[in-house]
N, C-alpha and C. Protein backbone atom coordinates (compact mmCIF):
# COMPACT_ATOMS: atom_id res chain seq x y z
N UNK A 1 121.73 88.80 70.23
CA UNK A 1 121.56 89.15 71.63
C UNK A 1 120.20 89.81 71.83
N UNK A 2 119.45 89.54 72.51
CA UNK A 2 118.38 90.22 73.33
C UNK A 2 118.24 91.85 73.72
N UNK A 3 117.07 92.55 73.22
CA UNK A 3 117.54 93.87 73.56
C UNK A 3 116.35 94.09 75.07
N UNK A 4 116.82 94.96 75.90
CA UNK A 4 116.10 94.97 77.18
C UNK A 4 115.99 96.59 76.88
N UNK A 5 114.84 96.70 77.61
CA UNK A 5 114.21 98.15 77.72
C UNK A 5 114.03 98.64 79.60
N UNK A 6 114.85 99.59 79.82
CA UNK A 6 114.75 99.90 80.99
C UNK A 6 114.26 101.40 81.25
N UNK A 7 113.15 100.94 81.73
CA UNK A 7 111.86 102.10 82.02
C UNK A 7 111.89 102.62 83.42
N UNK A 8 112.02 104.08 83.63
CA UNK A 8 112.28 104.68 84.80
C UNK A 8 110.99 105.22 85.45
N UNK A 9 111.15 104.74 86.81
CA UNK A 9 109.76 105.04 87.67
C UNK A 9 110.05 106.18 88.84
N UNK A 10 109.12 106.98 89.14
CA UNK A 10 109.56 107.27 90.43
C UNK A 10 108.06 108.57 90.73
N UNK A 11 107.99 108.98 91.59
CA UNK A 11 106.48 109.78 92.02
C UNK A 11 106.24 110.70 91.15
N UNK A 12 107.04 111.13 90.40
CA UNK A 12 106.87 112.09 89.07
C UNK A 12 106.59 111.67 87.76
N UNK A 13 106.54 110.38 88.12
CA UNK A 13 106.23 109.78 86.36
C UNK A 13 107.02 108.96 86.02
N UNK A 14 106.86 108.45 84.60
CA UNK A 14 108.21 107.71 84.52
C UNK A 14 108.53 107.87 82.95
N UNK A 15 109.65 107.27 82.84
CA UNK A 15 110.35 107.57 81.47
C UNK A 15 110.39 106.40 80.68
N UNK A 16 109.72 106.17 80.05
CA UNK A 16 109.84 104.35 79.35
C UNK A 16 110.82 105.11 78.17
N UNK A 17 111.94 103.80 78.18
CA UNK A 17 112.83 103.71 77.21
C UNK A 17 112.53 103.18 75.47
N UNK A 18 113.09 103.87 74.72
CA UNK A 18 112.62 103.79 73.58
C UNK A 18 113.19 102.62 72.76
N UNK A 19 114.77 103.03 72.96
CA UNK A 19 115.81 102.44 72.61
C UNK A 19 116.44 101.16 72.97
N UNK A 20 116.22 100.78 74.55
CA UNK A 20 117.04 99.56 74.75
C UNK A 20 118.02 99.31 74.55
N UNK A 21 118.86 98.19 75.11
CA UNK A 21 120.12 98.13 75.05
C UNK A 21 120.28 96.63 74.49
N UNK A 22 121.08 95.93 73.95
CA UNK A 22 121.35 94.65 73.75
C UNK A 22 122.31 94.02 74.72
N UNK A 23 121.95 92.92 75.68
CA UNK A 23 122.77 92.53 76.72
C UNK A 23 122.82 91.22 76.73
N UNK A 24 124.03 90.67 77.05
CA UNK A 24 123.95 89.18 76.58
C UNK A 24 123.80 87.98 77.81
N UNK A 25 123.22 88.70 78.90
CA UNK A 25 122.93 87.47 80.07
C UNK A 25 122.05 88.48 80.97
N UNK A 26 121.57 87.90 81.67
CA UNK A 26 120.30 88.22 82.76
C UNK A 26 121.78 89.06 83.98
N UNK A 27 122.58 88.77 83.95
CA UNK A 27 123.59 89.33 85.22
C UNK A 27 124.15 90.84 84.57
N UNK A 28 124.32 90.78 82.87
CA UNK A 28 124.14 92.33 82.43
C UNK A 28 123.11 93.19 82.74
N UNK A 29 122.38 92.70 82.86
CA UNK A 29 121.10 93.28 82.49
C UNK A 29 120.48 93.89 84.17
N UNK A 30 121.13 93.11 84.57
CA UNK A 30 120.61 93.35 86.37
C UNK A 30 122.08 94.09 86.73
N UNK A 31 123.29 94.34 86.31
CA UNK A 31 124.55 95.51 86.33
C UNK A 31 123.80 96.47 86.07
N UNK A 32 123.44 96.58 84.74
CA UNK A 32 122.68 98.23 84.01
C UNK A 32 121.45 98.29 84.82
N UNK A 33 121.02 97.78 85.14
CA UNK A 33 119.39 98.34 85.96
C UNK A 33 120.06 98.56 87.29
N UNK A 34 120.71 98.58 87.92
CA UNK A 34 121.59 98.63 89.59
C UNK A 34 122.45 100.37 88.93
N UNK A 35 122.63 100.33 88.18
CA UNK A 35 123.63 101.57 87.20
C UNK A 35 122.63 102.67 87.45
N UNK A 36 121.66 102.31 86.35
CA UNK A 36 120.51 103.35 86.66
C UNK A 36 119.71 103.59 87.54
N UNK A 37 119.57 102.90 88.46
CA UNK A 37 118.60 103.31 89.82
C UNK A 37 119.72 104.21 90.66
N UNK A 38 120.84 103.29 90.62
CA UNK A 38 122.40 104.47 91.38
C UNK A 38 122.21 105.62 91.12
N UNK A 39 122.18 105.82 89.45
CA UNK A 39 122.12 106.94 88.97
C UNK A 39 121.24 108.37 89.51
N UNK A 40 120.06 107.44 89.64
CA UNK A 40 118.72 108.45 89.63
C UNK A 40 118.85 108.74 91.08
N UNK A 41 119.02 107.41 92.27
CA UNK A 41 119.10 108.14 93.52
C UNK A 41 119.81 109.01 93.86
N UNK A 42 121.57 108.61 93.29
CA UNK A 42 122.26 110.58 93.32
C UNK A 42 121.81 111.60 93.17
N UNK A 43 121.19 111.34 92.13
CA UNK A 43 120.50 112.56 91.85
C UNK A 43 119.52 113.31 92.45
N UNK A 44 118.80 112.48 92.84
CA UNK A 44 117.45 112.44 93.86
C UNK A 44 117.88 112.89 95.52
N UNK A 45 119.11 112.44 95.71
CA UNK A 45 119.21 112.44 97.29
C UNK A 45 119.91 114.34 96.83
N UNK A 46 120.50 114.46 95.84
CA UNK A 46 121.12 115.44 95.79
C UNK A 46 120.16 116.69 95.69
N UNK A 47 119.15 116.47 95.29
CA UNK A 47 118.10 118.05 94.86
C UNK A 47 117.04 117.69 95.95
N UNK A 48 117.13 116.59 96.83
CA UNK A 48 116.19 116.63 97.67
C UNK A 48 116.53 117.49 98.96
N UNK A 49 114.99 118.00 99.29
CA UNK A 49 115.14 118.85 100.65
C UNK A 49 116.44 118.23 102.09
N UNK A 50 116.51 119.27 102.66
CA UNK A 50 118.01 118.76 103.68
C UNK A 50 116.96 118.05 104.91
N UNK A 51 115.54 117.99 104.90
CA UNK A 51 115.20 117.04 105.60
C UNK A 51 113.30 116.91 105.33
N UNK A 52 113.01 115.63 105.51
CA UNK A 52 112.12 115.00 105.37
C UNK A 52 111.39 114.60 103.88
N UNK A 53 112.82 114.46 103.23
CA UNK A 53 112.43 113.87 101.88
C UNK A 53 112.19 112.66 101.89
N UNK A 54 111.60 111.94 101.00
CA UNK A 54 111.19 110.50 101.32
C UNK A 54 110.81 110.40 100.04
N UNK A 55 111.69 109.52 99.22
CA UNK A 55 111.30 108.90 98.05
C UNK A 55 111.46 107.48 97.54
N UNK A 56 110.70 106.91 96.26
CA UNK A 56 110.64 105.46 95.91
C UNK A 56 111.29 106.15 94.29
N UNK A 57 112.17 105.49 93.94
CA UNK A 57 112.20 104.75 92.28
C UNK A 57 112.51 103.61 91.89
N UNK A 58 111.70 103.12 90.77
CA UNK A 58 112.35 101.92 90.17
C UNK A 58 112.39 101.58 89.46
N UNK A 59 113.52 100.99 88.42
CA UNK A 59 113.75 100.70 87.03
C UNK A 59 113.26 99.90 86.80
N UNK A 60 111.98 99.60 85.50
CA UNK A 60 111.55 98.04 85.55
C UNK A 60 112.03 97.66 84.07
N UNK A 61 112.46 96.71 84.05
CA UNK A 61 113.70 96.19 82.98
C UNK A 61 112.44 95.07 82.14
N UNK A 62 112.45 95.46 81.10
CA UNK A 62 111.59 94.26 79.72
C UNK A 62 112.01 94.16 79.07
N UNK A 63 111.71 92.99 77.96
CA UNK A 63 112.10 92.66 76.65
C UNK A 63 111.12 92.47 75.71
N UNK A 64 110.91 91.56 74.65
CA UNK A 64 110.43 91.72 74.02
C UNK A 64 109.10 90.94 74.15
N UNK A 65 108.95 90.08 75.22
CA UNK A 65 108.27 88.90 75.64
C UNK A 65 107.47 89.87 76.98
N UNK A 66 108.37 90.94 77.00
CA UNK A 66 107.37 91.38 78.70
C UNK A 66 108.19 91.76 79.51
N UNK A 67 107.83 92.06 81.37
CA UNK A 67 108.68 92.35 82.05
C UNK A 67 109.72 90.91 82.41
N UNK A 68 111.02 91.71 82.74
CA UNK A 68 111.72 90.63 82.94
C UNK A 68 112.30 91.05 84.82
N UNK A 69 112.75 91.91 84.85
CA UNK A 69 112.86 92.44 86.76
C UNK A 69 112.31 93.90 87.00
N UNK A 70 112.48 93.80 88.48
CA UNK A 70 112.42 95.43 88.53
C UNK A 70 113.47 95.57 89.64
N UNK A 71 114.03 96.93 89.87
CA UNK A 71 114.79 97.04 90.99
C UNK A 71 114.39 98.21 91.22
N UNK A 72 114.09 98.20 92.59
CA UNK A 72 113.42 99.62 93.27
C UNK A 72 114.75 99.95 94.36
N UNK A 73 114.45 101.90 94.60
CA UNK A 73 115.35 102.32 95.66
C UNK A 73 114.41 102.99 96.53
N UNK A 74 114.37 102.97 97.77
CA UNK A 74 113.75 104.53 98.40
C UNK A 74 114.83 104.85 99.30
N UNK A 75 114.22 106.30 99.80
CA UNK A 75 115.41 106.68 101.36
C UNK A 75 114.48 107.85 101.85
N UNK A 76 114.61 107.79 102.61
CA UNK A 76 114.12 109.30 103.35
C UNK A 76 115.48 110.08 104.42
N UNK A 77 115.38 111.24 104.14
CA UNK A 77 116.54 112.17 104.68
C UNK A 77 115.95 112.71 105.89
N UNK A 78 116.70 112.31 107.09
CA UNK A 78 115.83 113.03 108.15
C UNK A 78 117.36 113.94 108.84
N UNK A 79 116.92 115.40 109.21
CA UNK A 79 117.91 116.13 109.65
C UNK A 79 118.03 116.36 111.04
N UNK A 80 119.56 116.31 111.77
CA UNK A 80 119.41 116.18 113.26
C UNK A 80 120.17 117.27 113.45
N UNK A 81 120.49 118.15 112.81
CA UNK A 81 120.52 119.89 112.99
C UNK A 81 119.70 120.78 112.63
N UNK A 82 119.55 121.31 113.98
CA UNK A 82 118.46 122.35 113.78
C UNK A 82 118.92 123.31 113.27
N UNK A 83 119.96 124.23 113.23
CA UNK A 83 120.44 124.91 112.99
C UNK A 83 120.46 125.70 111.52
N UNK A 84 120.05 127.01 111.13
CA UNK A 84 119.93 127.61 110.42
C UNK A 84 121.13 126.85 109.07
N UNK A 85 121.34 126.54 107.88
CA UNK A 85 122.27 126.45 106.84
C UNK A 85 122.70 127.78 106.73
N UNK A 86 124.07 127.61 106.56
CA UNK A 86 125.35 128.73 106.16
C UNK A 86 124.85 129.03 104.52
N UNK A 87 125.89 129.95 104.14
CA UNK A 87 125.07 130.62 102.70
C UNK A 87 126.19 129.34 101.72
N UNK A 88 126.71 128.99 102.28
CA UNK A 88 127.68 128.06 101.28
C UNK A 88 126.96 126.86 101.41
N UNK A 89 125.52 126.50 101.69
CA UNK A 89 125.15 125.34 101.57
C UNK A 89 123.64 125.49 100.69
C-alpha cells in the first residue's frame, strides 16, 4: 500500500508530516485529509476571537511521487452582540 504524507498549513506555519500513513485508495486518503482539516478548524474556530477572526488552513496530502490533493478550510466569525461577555464565557 502507498504511504501518504499529510502536511498541515495554516497562517502560522505549517507542520509537514514525518510519518505518513499507508492508505489503500485515493477515497482513504481524501476521508483522512477531510479528518484533519475538521480537526484543526475545531480547534481554530474554538481559540479564535468571539469576533472578526478570519482564517485559511489546508492539508496538502503527498506521496512519494509528489503532491497528490489539497483540501483547504477558511471561516471568519463575525459577532452580532454587542454586549459585554458574562464571566462564564
Amino acid at each position: 500500500m502507498p504511504r501518504y504524507y499529510f502536511d498541515l498549513h495554516d497562517e502560522r506555519g505549517a507542520a509537514l508530516d514525518e510519518e505518513g500513513l499507508e492508505l489503500s485508495s485515493l477515497r482513504a486518503v481524501q476521508a483522512e485529509a477531510a479528518k484533519s482539516v475538521a480537526d484543526m478548524a475545531r480547534d481554530a474556530v474554538i481559540s479564535a476571537p468571539a469576533t472578526g477572526a478570519k482564517r485559511k488552513m489546508a492539508i496538502d496530502v503527498r506521496d512519494a511521487g509528489g503532491p497528490v490533493m489539497q483540501v483547504t478550510f477558511s471561516f471568519v466569525i463575525e459577532s452580532f452582540n454587542t454586549r459585554a461577555p458574562s464571566r462564564d464565557q
